[in-house]
N, C-alpha and C. Protein backbone atom coordinates (compact mmCIF):
# COMPACT_ATOMS: atom_id res chain seq x y z
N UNK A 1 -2.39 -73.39 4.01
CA UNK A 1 -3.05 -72.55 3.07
C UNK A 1 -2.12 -71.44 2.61
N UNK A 2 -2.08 -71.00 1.66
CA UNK A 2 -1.53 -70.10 0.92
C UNK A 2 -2.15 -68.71 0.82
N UNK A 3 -1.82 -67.67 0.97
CA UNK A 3 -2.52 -66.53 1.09
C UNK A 3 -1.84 -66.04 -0.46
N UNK A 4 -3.21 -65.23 -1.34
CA UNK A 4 -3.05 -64.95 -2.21
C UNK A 4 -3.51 -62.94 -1.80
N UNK A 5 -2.42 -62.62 -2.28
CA UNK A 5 -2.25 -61.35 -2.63
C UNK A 5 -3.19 -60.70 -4.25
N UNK A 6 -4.26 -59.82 -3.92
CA UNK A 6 -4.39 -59.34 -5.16
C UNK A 6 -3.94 -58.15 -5.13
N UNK A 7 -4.02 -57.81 -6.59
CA UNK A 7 -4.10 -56.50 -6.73
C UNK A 7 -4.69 -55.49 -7.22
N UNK A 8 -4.23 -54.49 -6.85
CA UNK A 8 -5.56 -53.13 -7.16
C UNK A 8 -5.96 -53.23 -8.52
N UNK A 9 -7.39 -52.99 -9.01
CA UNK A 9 -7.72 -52.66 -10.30
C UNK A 9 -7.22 -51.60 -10.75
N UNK A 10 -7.09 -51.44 -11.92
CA UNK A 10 -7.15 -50.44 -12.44
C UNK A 10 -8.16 -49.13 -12.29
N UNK A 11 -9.58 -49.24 -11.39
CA UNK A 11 -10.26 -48.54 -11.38
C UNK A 11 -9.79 -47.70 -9.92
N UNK A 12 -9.20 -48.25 -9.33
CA UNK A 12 -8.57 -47.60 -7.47
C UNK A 12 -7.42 -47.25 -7.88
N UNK A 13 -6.75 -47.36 -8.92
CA UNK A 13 -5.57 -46.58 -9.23
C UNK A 13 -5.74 -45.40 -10.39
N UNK A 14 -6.52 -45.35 -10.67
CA UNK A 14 -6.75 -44.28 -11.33
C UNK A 14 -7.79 -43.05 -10.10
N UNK A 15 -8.44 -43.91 -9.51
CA UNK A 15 -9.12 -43.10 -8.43
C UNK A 15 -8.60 -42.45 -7.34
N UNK A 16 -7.32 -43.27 -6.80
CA UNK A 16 -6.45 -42.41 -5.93
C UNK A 16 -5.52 -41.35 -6.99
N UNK A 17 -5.13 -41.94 -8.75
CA UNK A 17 -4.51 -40.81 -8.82
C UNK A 17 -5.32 -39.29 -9.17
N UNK A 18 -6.51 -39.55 -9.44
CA UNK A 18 -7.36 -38.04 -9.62
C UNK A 18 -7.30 -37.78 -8.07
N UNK A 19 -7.47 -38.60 -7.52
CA UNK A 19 -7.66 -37.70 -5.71
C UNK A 19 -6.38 -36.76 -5.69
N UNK A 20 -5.13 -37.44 -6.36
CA UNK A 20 -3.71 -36.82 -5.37
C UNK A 20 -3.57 -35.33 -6.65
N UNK A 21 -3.99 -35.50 -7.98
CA UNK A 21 -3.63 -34.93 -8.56
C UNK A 21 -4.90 -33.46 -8.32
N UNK A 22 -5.84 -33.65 -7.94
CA UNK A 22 -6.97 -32.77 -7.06
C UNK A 22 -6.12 -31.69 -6.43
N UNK A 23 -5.97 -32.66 -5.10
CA UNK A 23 -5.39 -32.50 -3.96
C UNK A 23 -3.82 -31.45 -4.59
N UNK A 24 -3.39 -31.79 -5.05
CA UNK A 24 -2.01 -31.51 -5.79
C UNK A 24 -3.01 -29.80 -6.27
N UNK A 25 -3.69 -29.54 -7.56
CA UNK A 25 -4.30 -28.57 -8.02
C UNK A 25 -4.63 -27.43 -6.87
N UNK A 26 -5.14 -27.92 -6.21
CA UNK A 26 -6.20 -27.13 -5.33
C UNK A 26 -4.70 -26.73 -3.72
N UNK A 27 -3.84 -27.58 -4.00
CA UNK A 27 -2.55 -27.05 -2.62
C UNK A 27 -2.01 -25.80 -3.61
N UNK A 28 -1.81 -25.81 -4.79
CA UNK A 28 -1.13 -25.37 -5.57
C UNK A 28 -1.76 -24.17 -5.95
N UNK A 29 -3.21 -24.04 -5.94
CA UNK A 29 -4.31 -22.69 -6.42
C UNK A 29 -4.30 -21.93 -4.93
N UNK A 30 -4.04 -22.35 -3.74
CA UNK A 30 -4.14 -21.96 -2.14
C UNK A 30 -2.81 -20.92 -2.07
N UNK A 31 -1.61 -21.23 -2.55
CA UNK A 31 -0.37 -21.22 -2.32
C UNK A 31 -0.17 -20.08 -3.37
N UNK A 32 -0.20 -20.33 -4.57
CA UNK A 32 0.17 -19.12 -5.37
C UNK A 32 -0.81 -18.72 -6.35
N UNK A 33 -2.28 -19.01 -6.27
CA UNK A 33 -3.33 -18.51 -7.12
C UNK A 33 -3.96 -16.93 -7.24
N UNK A 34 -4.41 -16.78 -7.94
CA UNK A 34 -5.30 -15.23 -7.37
C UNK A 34 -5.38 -14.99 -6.49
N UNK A 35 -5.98 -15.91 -5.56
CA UNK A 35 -6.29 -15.86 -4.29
C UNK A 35 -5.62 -16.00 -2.96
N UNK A 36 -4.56 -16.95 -3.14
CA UNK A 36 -3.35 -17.77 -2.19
C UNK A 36 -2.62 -16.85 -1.53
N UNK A 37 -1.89 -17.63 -0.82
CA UNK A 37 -1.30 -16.95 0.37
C UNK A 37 0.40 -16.17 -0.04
N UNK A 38 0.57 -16.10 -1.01
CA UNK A 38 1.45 -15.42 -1.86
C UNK A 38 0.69 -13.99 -2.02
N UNK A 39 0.02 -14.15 -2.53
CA UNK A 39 -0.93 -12.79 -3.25
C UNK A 39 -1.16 -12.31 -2.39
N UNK A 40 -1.76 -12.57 -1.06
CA UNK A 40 -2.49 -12.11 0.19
C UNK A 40 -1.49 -11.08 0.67
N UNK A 41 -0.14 -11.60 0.84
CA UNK A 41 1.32 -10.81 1.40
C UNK A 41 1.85 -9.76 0.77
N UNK A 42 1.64 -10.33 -0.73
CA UNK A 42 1.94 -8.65 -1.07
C UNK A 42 0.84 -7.60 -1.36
N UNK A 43 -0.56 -8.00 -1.19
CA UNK A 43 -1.55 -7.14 -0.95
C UNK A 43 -1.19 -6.44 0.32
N UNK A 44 -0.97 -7.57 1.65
CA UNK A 44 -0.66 -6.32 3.08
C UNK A 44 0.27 -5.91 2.58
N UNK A 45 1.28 -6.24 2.10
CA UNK A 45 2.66 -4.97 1.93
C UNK A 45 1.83 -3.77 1.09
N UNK A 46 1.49 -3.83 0.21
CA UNK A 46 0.91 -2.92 -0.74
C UNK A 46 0.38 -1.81 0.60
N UNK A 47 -0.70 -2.61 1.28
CA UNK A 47 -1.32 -1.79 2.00
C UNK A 47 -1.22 -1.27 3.19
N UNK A 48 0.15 -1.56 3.37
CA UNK A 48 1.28 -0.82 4.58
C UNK A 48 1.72 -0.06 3.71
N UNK A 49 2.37 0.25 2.31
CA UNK A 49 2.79 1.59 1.71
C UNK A 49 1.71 2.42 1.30
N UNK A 50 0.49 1.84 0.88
CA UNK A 50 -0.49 3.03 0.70
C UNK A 50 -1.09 3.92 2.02
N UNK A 51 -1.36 3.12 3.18
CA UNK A 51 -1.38 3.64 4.31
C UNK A 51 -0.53 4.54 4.74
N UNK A 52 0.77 4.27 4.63
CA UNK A 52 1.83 5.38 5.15
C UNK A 52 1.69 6.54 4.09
N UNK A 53 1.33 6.32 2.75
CA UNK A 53 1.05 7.34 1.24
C UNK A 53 0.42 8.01 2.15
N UNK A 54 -1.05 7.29 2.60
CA UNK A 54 -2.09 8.15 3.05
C UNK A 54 -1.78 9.14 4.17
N UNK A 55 -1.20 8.61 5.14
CA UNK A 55 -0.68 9.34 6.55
C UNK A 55 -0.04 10.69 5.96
N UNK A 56 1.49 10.68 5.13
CA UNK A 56 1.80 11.83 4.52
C UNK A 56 0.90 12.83 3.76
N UNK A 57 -0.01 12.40 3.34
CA UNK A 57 -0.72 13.05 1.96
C UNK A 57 -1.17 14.11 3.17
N UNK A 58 -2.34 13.24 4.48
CA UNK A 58 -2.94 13.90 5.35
C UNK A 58 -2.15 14.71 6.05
N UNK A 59 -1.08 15.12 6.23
CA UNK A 59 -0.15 15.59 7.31
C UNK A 59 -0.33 16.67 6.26
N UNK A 60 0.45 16.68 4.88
CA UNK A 60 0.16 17.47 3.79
C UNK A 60 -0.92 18.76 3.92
N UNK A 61 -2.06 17.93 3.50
CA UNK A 61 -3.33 18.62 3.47
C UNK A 61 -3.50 19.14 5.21
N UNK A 62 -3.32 18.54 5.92
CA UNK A 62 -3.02 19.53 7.45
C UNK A 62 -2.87 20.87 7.57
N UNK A 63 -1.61 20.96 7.10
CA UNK A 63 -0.67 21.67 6.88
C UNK A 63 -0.85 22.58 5.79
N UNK A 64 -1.54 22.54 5.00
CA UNK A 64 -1.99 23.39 3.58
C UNK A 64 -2.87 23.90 3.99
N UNK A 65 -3.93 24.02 4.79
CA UNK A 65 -5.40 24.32 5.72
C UNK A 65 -4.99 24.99 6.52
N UNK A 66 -4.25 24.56 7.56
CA UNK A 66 -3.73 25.49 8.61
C UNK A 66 -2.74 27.30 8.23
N UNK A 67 -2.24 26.81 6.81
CA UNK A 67 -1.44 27.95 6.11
C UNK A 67 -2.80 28.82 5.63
N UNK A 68 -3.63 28.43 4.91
CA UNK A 68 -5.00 28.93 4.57
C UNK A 68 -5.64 29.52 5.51
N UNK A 69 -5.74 28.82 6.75
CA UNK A 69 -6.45 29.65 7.59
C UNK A 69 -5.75 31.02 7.77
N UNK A 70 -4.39 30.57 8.03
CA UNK A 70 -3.73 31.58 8.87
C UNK A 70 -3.62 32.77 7.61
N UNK A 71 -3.96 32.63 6.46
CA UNK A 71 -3.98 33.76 5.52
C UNK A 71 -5.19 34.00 5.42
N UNK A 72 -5.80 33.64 5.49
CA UNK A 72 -7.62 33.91 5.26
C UNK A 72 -7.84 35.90 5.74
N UNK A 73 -9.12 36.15 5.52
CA UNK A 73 -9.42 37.25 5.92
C UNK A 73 -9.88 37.21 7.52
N UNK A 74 -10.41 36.33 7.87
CA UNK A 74 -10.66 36.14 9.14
C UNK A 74 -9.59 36.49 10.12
N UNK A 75 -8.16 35.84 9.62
CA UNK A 75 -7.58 35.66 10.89
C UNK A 75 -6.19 35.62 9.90
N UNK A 76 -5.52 36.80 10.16
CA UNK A 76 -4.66 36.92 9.16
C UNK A 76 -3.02 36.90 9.74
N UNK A 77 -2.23 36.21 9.55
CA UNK A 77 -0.65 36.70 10.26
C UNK A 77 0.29 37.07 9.78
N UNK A 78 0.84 37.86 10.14
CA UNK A 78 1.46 39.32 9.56
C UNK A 78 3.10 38.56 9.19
N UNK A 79 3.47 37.35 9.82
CA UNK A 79 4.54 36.74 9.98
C UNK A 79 4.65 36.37 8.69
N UNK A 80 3.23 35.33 8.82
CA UNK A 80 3.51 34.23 7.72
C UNK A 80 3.24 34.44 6.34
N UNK A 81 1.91 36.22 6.25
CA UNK A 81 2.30 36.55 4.91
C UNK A 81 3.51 37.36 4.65
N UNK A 82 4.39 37.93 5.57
CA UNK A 82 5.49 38.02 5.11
C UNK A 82 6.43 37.41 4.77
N UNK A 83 6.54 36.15 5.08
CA UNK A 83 7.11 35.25 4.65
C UNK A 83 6.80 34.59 3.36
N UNK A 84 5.54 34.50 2.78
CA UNK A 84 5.14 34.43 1.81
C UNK A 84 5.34 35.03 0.62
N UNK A 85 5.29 36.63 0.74
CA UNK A 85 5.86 37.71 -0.13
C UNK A 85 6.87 37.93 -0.48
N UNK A 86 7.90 37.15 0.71
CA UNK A 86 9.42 37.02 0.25
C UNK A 86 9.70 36.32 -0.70
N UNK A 87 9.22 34.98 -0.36
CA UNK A 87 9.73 33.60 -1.23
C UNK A 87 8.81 34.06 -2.41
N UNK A 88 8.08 34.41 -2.45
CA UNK A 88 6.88 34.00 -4.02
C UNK A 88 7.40 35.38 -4.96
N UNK A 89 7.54 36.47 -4.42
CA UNK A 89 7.35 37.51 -4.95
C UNK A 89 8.91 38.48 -4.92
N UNK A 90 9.60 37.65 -4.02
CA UNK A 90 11.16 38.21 -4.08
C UNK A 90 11.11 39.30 -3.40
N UNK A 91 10.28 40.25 -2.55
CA UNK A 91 10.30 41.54 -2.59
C UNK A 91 11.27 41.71 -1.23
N UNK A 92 11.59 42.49 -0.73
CA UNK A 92 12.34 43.07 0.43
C UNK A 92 11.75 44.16 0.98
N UNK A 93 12.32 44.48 2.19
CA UNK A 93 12.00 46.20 2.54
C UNK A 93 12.59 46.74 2.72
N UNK A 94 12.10 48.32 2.63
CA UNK A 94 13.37 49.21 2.17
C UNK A 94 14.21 49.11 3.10
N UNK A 95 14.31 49.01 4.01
CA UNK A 95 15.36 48.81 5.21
C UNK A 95 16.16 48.12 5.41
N UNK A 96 16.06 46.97 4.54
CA UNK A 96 16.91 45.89 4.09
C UNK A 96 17.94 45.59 2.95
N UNK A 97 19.01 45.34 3.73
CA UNK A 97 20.45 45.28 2.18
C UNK A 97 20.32 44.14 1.87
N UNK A 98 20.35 43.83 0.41
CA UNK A 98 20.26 42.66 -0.66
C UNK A 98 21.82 42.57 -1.13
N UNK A 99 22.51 41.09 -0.23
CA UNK A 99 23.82 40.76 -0.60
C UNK A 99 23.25 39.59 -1.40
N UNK A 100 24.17 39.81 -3.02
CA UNK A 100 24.41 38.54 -3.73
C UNK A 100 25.55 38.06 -4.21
């Protein structure tokens, strides 16, 4: 007996190629789409530099509060508004020689 080989219709070859070309779309929308794992990476990078933004900003504002307090009427230091009056306002005291 002779064994006869057929072959695929035309309807299983067009059906595996929408499967691969699917398959193909949808690896391809995963990988570099809106959504994919491209985009995802530079969202965390993004949000490792805005985080560290944030850390400075807060150290910032720390530090701008703590100067506030320490000038406030409450609780006032004699240091740090003199230090203040220097730089902002240029002034000196009389006791002091101005080399330029």
């Amino acid at each position: 007996m002779t064994a006869v080989l057929k072959r695929p219709t035309l309807g299983a070859i067009a059906y595996f190629a929408v499967c691969f070309l699917l398959g193909a779309y949808f690896t391809f929308a995963a990988v570099q789409g809106d959504y994919g794992l491209f985009q995802r990476v530079r969202i965390e990078a993004e949000t490792k530099v805005l985080r560290q933004e944030l850390a400075a900003y807060t150290d910032s504002v720390t530090r701008m509060e703590n100067k506030t307090r320490r000038l406030s009427d409450s609780y006032l230091d004699l240091d740090l508004l003199d230090q203040q009056v220097r730089e902002v306002l240029g002034m000196v005291r009389t006791d002091e020689i101005v080399i330029q």
